[in-house]
Protein backbone atom coordinates (compact mmCIF):
# COMPACT_ATOMS: atom_id res chain seq x y z
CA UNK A 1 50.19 -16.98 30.96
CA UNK A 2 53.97 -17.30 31.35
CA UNK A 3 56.87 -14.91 31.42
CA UNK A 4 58.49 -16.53 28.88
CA UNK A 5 56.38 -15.07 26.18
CA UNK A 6 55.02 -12.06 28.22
CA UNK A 7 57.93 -10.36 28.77
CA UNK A 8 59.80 -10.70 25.72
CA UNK A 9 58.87 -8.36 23.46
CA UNK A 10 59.82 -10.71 20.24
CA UNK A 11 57.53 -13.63 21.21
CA UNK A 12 54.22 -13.18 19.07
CA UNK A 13 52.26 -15.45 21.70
CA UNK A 14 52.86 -12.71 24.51
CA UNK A 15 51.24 -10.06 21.97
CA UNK A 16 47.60 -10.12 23.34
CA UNK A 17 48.65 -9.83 27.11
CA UNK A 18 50.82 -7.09 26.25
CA UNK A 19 48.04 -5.13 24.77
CA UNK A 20 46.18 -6.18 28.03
CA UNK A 21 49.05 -4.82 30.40
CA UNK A 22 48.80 -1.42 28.59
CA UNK A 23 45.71 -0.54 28.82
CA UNK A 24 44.59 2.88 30.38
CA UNK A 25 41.26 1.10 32.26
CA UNK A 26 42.50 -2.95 32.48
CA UNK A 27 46.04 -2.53 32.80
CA UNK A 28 45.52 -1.78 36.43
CA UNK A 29 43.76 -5.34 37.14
CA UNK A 30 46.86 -6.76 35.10
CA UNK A 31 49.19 -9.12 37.32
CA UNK A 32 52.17 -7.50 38.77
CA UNK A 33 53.67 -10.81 39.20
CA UNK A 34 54.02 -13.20 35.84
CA UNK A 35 54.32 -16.96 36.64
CA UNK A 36 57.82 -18.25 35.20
CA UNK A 37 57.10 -21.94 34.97
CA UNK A 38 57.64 -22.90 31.06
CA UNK A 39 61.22 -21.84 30.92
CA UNK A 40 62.67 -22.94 34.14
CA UNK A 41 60.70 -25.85 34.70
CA UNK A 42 61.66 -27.66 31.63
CA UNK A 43 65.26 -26.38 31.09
CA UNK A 44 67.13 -29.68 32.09
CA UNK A 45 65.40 -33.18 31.09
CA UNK A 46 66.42 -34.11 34.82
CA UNK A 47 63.75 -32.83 36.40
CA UNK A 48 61.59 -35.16 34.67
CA UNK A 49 59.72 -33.37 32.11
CA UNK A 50 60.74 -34.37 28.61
CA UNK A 51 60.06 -33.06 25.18
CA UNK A 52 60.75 -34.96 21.90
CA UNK A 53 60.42 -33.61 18.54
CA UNK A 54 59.94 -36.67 15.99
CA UNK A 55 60.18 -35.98 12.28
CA UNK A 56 58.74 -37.83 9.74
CA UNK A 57 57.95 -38.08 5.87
CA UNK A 58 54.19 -37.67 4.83
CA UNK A 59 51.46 -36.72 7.11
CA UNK A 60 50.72 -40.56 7.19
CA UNK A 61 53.58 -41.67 8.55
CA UNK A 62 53.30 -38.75 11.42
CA UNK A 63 50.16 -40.70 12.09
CA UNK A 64 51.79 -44.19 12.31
CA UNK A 65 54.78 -43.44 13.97
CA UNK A 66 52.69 -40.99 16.47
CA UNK A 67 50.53 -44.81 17.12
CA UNK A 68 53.53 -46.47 18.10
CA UNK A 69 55.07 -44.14 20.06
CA UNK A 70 51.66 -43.74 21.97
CA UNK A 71 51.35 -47.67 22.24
CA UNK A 72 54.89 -47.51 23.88
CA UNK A 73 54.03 -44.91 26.26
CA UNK A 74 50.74 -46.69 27.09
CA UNK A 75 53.13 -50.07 28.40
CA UNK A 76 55.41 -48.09 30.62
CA UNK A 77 52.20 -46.71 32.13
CA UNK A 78 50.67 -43.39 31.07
CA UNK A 79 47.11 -42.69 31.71
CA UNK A 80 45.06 -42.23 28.60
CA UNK A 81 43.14 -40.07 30.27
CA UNK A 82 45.80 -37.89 31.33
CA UNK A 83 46.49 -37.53 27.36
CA UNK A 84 45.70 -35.19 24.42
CA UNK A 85 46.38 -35.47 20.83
CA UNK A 86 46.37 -31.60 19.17
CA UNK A 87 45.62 -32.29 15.47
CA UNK A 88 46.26 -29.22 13.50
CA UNK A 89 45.59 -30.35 10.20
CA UNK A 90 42.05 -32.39 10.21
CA UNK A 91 42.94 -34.48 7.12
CA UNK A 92 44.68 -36.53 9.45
CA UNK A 93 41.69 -37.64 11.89
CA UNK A 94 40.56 -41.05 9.69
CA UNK A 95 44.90 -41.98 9.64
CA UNK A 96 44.86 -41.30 13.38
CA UNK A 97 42.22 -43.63 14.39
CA UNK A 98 43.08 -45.98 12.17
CA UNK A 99 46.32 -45.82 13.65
CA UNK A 100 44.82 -46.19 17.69
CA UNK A 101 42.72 -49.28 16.52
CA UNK A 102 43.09 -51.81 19.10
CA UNK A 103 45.20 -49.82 20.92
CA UNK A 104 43.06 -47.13 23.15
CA UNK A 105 40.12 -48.42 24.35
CA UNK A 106 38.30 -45.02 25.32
CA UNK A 107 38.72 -42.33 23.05
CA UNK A 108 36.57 -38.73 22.41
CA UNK A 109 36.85 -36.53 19.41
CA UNK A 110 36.36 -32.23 19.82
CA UNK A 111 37.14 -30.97 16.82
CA UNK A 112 35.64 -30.20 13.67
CA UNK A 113 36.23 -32.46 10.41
CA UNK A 114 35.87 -31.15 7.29
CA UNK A 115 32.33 -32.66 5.26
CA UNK A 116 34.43 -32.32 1.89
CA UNK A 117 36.94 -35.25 2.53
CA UNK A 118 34.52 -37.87 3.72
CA UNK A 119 33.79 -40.72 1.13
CA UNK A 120 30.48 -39.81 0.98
CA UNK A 121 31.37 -36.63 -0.59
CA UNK A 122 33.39 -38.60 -3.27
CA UNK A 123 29.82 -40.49 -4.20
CA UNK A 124 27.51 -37.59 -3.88
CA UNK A 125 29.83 -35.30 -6.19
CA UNK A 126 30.33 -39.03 -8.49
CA UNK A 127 26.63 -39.26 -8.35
CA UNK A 128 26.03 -35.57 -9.43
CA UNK A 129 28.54 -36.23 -12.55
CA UNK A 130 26.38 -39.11 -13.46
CA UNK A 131 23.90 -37.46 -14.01
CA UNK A 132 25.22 -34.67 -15.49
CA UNK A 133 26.82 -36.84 -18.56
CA UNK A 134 24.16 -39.35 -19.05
CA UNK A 135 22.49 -39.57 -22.17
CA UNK A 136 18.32 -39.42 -22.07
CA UNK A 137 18.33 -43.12 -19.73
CA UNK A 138 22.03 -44.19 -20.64
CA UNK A 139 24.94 -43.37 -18.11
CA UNK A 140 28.40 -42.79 -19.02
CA UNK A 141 30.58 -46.12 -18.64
CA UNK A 142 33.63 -43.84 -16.36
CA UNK A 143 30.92 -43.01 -14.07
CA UNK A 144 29.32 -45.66 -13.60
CA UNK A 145 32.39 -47.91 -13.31
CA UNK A 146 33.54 -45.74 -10.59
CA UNK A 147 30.09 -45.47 -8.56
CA UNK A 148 30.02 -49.30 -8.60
CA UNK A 149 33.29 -49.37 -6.86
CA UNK A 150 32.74 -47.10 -4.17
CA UNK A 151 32.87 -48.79 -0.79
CA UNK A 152 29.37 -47.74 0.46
CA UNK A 153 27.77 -50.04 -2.98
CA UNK A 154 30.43 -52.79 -2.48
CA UNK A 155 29.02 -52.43 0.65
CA UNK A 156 25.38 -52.26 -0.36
CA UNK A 157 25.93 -55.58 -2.55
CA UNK A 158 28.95 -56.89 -3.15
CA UNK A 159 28.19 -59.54 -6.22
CA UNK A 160 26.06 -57.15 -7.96
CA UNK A 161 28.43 -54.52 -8.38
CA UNK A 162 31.02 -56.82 -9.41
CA UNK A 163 28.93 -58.58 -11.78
CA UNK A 164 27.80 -55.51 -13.70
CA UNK A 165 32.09 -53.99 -13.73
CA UNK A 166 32.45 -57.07 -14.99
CA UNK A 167 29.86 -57.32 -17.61
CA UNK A 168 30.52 -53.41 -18.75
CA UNK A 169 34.14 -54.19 -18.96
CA UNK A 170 33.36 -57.72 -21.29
CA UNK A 171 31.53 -55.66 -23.73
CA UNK A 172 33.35 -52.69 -23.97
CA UNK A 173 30.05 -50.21 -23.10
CA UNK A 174 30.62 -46.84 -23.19
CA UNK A 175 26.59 -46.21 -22.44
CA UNK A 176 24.92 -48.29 -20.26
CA UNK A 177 20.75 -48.19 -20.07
CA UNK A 178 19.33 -47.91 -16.36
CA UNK A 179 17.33 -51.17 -17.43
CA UNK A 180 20.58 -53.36 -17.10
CA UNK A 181 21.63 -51.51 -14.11
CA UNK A 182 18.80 -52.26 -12.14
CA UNK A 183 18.88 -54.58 -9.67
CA UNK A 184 17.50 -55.69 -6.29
CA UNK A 185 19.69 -53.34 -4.07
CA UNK A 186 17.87 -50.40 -3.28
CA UNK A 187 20.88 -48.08 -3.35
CA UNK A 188 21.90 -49.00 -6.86
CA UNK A 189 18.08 -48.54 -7.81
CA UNK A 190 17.98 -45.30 -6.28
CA UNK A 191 21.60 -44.07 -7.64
CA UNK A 192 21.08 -45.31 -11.51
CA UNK A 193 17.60 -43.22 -11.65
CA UNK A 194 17.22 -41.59 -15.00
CA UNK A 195 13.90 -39.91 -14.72
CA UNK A 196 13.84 -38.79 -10.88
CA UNK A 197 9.63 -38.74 -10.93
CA UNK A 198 9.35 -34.99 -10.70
CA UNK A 199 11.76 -34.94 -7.51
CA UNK A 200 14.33 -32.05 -6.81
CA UNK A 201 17.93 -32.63 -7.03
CA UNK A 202 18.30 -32.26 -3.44
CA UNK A 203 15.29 -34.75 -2.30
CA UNK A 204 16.94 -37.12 -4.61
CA UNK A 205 20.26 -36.89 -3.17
CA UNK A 206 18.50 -37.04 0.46
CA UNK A 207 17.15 -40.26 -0.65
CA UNK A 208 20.40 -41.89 -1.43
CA UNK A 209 22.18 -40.94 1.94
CA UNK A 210 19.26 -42.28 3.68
CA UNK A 211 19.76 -45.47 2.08
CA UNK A 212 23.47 -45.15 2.92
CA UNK A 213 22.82 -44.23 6.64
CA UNK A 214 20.39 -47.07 6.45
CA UNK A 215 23.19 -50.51 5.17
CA UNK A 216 23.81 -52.36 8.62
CA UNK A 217 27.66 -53.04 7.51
CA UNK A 218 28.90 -49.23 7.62
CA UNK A 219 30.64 -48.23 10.68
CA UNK A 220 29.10 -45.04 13.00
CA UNK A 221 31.52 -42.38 11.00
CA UNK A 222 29.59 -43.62 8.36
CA UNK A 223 26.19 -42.99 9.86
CA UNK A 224 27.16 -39.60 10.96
CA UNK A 225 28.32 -38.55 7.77
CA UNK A 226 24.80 -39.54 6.53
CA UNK A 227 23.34 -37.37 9.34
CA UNK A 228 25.30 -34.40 7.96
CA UNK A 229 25.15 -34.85 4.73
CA UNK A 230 21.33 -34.91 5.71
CA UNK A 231 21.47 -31.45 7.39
CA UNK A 232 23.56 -30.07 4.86
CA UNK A 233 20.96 -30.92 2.14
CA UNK A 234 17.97 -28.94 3.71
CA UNK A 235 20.30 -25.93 3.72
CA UNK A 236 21.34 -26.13 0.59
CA UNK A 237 17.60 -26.14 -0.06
CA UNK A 238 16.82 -23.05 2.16
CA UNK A 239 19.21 -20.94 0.52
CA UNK A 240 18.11 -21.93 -2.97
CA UNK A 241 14.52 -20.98 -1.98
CA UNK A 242 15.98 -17.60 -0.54
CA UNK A 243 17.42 -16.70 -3.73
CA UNK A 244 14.29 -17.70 -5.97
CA UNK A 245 11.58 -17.62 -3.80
CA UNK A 246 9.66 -20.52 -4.29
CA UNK A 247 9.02 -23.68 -2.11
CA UNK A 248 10.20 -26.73 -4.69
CA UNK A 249 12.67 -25.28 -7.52
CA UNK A 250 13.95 -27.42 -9.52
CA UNK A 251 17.18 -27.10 -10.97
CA UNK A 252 19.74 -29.10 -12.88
CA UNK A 253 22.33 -31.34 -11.62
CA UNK A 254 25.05 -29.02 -13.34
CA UNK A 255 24.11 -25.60 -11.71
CA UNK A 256 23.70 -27.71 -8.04
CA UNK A 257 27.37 -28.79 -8.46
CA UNK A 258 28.32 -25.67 -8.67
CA UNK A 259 26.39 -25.02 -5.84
CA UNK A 260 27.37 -27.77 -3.86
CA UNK A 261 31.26 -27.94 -3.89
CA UNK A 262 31.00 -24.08 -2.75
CA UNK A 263 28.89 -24.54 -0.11
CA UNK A 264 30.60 -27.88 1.25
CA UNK A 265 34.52 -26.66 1.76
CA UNK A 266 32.91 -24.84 4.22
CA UNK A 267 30.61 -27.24 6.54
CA UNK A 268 32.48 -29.17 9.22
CA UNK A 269 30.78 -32.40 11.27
CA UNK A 270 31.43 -30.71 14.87
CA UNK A 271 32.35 -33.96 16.98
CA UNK A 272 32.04 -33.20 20.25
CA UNK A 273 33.16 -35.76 23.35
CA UNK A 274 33.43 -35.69 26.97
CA UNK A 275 36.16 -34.05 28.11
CA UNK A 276 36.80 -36.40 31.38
CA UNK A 277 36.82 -39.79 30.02
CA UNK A 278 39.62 -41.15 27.47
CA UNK A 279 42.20 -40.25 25.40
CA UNK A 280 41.17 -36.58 24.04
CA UNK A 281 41.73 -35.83 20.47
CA UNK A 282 41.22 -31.76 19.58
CA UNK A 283 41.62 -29.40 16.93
CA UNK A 284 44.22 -26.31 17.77
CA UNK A 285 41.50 -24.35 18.91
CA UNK A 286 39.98 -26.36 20.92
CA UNK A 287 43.16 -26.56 23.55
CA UNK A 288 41.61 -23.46 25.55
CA UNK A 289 42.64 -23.39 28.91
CA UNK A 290 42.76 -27.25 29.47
CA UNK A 291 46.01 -28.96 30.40
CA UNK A 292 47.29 -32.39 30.31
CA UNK A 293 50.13 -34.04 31.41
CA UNK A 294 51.52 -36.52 28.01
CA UNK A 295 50.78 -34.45 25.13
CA UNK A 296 50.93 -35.46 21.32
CA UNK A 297 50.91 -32.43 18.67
CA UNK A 298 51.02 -33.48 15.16
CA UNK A 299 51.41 -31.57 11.60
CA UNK A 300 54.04 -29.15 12.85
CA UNK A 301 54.99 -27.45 9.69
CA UNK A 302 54.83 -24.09 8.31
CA UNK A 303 51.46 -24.13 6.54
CA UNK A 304 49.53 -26.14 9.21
CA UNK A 305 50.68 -24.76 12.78
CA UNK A 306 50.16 -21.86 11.86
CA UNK A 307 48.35 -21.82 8.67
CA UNK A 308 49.01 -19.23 6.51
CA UNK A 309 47.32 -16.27 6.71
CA UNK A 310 46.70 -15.11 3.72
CA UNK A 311 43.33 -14.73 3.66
CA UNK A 312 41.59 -12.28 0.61
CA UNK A 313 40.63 -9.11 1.69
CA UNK A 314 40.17 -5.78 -0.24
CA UNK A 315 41.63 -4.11 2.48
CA UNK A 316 45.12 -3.64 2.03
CA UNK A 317 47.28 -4.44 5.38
CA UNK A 318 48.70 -1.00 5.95
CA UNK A 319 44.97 -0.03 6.57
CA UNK A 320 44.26 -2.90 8.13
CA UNK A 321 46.99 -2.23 10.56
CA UNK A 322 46.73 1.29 10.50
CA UNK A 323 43.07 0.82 11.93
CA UNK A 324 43.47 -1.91 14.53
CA UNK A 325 42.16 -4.15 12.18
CA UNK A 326 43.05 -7.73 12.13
CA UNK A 327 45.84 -8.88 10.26
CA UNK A 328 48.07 -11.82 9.72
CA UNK A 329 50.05 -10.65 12.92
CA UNK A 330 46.79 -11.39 15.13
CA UNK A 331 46.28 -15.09 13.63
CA UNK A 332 49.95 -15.58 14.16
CA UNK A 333 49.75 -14.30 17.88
CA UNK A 334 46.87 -16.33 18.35
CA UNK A 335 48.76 -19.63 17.55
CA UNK A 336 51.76 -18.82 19.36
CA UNK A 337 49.89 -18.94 22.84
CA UNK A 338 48.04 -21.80 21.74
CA UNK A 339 51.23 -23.31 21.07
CA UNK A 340 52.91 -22.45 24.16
CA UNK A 341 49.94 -22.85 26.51
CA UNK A 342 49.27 -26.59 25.49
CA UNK A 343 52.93 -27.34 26.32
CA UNK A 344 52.67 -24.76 29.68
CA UNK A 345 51.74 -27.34 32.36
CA UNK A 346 52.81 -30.53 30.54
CA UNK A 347 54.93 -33.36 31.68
CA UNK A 348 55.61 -35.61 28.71
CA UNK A 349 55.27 -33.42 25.52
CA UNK A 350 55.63 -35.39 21.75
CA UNK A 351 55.75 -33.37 18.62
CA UNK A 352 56.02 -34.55 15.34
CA UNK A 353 56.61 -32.64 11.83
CA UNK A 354 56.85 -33.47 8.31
CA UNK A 355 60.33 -33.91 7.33
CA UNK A 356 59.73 -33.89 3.31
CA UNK A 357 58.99 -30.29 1.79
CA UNK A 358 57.60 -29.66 -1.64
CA UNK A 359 59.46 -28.27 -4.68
CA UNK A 360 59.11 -25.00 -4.08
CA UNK A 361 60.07 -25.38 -0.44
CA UNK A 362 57.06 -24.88 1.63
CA UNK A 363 55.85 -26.86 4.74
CA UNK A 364 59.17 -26.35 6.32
CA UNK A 365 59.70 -26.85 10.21
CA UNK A 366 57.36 -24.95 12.23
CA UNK A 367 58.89 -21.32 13.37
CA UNK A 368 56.87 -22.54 16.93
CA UNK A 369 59.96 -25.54 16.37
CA UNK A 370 62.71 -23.19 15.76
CA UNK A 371 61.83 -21.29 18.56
CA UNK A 372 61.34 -24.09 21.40
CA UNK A 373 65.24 -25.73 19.91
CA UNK A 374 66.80 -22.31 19.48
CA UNK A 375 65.49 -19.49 21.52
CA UNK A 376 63.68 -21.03 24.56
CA UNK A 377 67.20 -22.99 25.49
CA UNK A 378 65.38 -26.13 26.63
CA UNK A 379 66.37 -29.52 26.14
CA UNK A 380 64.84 -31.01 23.13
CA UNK A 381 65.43 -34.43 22.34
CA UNK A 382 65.42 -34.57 18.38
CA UNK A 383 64.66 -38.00 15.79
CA UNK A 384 64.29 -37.41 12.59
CA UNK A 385 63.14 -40.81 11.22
CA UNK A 386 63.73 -41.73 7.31
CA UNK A 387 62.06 -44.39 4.93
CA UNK A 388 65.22 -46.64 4.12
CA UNK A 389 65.78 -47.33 0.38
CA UNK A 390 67.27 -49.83 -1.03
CA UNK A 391 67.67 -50.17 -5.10
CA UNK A 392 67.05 -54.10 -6.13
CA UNK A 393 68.37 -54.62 -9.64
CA UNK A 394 65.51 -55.53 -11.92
CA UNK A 395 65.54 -59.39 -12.85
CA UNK A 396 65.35 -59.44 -16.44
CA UNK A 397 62.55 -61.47 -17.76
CA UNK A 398 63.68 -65.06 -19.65
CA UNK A 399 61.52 -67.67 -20.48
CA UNK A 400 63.84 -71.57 -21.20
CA UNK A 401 63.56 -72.63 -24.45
CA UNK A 402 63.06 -75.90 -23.25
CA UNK A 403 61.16 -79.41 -24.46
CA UNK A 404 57.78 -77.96 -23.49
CA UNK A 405 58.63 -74.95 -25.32
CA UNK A 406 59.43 -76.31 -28.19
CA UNK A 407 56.76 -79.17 -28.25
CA UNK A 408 54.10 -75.44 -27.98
CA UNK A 409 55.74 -73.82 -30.78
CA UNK A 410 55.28 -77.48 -33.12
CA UNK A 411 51.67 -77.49 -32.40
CA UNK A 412 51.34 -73.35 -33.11
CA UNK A 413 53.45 -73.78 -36.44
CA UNK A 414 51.26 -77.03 -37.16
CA UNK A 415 47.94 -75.14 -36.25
CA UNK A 416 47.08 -77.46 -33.10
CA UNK A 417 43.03 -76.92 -32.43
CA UNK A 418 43.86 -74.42 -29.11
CA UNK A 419 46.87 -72.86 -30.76
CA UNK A 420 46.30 -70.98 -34.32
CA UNK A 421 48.56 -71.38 -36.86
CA UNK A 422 51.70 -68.94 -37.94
CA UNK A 423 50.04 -65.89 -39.00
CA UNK A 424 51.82 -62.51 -40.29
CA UNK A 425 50.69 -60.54 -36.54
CA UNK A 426 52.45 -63.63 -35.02
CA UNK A 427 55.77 -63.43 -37.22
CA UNK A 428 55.60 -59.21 -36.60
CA UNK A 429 55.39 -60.09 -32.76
CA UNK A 430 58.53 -62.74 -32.61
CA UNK A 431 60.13 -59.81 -34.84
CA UNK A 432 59.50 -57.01 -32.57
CA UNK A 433 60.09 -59.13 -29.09
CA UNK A 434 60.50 -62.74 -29.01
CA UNK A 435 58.91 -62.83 -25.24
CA UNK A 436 55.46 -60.88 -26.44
CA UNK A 437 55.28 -63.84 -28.85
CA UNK A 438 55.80 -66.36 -26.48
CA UNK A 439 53.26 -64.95 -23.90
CA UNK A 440 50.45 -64.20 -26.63
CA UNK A 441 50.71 -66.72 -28.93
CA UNK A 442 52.39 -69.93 -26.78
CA UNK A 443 51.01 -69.23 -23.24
CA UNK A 444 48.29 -67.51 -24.59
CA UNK A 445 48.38 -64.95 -21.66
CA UNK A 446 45.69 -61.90 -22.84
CA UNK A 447 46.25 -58.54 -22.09
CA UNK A 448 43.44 -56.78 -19.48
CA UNK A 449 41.07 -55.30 -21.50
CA UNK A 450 40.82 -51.83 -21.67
CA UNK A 451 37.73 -48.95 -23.14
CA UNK A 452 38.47 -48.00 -26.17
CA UNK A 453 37.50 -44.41 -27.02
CA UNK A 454 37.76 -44.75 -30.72
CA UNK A 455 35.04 -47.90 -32.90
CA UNK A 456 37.15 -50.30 -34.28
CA UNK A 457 36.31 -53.27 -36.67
CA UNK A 458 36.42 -55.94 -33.42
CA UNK A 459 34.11 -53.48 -31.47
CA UNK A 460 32.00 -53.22 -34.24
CA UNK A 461 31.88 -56.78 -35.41
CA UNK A 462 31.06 -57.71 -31.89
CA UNK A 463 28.55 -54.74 -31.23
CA UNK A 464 26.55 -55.99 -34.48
CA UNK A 465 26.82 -59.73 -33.17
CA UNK A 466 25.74 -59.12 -29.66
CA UNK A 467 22.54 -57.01 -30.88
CA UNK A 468 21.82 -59.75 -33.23
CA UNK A 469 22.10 -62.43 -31.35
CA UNK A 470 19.45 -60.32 -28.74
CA UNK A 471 16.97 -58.66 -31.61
CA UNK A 472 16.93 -62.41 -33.26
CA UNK A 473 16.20 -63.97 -29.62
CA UNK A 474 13.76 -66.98 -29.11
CA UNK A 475 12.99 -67.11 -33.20
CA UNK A 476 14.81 -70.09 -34.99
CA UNK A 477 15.78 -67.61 -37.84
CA UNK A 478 15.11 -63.93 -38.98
CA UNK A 479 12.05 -62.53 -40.23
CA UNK A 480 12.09 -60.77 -43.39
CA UNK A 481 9.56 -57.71 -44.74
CA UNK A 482 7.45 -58.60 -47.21
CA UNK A 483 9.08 -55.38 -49.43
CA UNK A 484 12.70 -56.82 -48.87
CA UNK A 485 11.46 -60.43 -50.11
CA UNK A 486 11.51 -59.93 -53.64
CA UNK A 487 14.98 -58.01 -54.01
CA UNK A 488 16.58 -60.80 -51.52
């Protein structure tokens, strides 16, 4: 603890100690001495503590700009293991190491990451939907199109996945049979399962993030989503037996969604590391009672550090308070200390904010911001960094009606055998814009084919030809009925 906040009443992060110093029984064992270090010691930057407060636009760019000034600290000589980066808002864990690739050769990870923003929550929630929208053994083209471009089946097999987008796209499918997406990859076996063999939902979905866990290309995040995902499955499974009673329920993909998305927002993969090696990276909470001299606190907006407090209750908070129950005041007191206590004993101290608020205003500087520039009177060296922008006037698009030109528009008017004649589309095209005549019709450049949502004649003339040409397969002409002969 610190003076600073302990004996001023206003600070928030002083609240709990206050209480403490109080106390009929404890407030005897209470310090008669507070330690004054945090204000004194870091009132002038010549005593060679520094703090920096970096803003910067999107959570993403905290994370890259928080890289490079890291990687510049690293070359004048700071210990990585002397280091901590306090990540309030978890989102930003996968941007952060992205960001230290290459650059930090030790790292460990204590802090909890939410299960619901992995990628294998996008599949297993795009897997559920399949299923949910398929049609006896046909699966909806949206779907399906999106489960073959997921990483972890481009990953699974590359060509086959592009070959069948490819395929679905060519022939305009809107349902597409399991039979044609079978292929030799087990994961797109497993995934594109109509009949699931009298399995439950949940050992189905176990068997796909096996498979996943299984592909020798994914990285160890990967793996240890797979693990969780894992884990989370069998409790998803006891507390569906809890509720009916029985050992193997089955239940439908649509009822498990609902299940599943309320049961997920709150699982989180606890990564734990070792505490003495490496750069440390830590959730807010995590901070307790450690210090370290270069620190690096990101997400420093209203919102995030501290997060708002708002959470339902049917208690009203004049009871709440009334009673000594906890209210919004106790999260917010909790934060404060956090706040100050990371900063307490450090020597080189980074913090970086959002610059860009929403419309309605929120995710503002951090109050813990406001505080440290305008209240604590310490130095505070301040950069707010912007995204330069800079307008290019649009080039129109011309096309020089030159010899070639005019030697393609001869052979189109003539009806050359690779350019069609003049028709009455063409003429309405040169009418309506002269360059969407030149680039269907002379360079012959096709749009990029699209669903469409509605039959028309093309669809259907092509629908009719392509099931032809496969009913009438390997037969030199069609067979007719012996009733049709006679009226033919």
């Amino acid at each position: 603890m610190d003076a600073y906040y302990v004996n001023n009443h206003a600070q928030e992060a002083g609240k709990f100690f206050r209480e403490y110093q109080r106390h009929t029984v404890l407030g005897t064992t209470f310090a008669d001495d507070v330690p004054a270090n945090f204000q004194s010691s870091t009132n002038t930057p010549e005593d060679g503590r520094k703090i920096k407060l970096f803003g910067a636009s999107q959570p993403v760019g905290q994370a890259k700009l928080m890289a490079q000034v890291l990687e510049e600290q690293l070359q004048q000589g700071m210990n990585p293991e002397e280091t901590l980066i306090v990540l309030p808002d978890e989102k930003l864990l996968l941007p952060v190491l992205h960001g230290l690739s290459g650059r930090v050769e030790k790292l460990n990870i204590t802090m909890g990451f939410p299960l619901h923003i992995t990628p294998l929550f996008n599949l297993v929630e795009l897997v559920i939907e399949t299923h949910i929208n398929k049609r006896e053994d046909h699966f909806n083209h949206r779907q399906v199109v999106a489960v073959l471009s997921h990483p972890y089946l481009m990953a699974a097999d590359t060509s086959a996945a592009n070959a069948k987008r490819k395929e679905i796209l060519k022939f305009n499918w809107v349902h597409i049979p399991e039979s044609f997406l079978a292929t030799e990859c087990e994961l797109h076996r497993l995934i594109f399962r109509a009949d699931l063999a009298g399995k439950s939902v949940v050992d189905y979905l176990q068997d796909i993030v096996m498979a996943i866990g299984a592909l020798p290309s994914i990285t160890e995040f990967d793996q240890e989503y797979a693990y969780q995902f894992y884990t989370f499955f069998n409790r998803i499974r006891q507390v569906i037996e809890t509720k009916t009673g029985e050992a193997h329920t089955k239940q439908s993909f649509k009822s498990f969604l609902r299940l599943f998305r309320q049961l997920v927002r709150s699982h989180k993969i606890p990564f734990t590391g070792e505490p003495l090696r490496g750069l440390q990276i830590m959730g807010v909470l995590e901070t307790r009672n450690l210090d370290f001299k270069n620190v690096f606190v990101l997400s420093l907006n209203e919102g995030a550090f501290p997060t708002f407090g708002g959470k339902g209750s049917y208690i009203p908070f004049n009871i709440r308070k009334a009673y000594g129950l906890p209210t919004v005041e106790h999260q917010d007191a909790i934060y404060a200390y956090l706040f100050y206590r990371v900063l307490q004993r450090a020597d080189n101290v980074h913090l970086f904010y959002n610059s860009e608020t929403d419309v309605l205003g929120q995710g503002e500087m951090s109050r813990y911001l406001q505080q440290l520039i305008y209240e604590s009177g310490i130095h505070v060296e301040r950069q707010v960094l912007h995204n330069p922008v800079q307008p290019h006037m649009v080039k129109p698009i011309t096309v020089e009606k030159d010899q070639r030109v005019y030697d393609q528009l001869a052979r189109h008017c003539a009806g050359h055998a690779q350019l069609k004649a003049l028709s009455p589309s063409a003429l309405n095209d040169y009418i309506d814009c002269r360059l969407k005549f030149y680039f269907r019709h002379l360079a012959r450049i096709k749009e990029a084919e699209r669903w469409k949502k509605t039959s028309t004649r093309a669809c259907s003339a092509t629908s009719c030809t392509w099931s032809w040409s496969v009913t009438t397969k390997g037969s030199s002409r069609p067979k007719a009925t012996a009733t049709l002969s006679p009226q033919i």
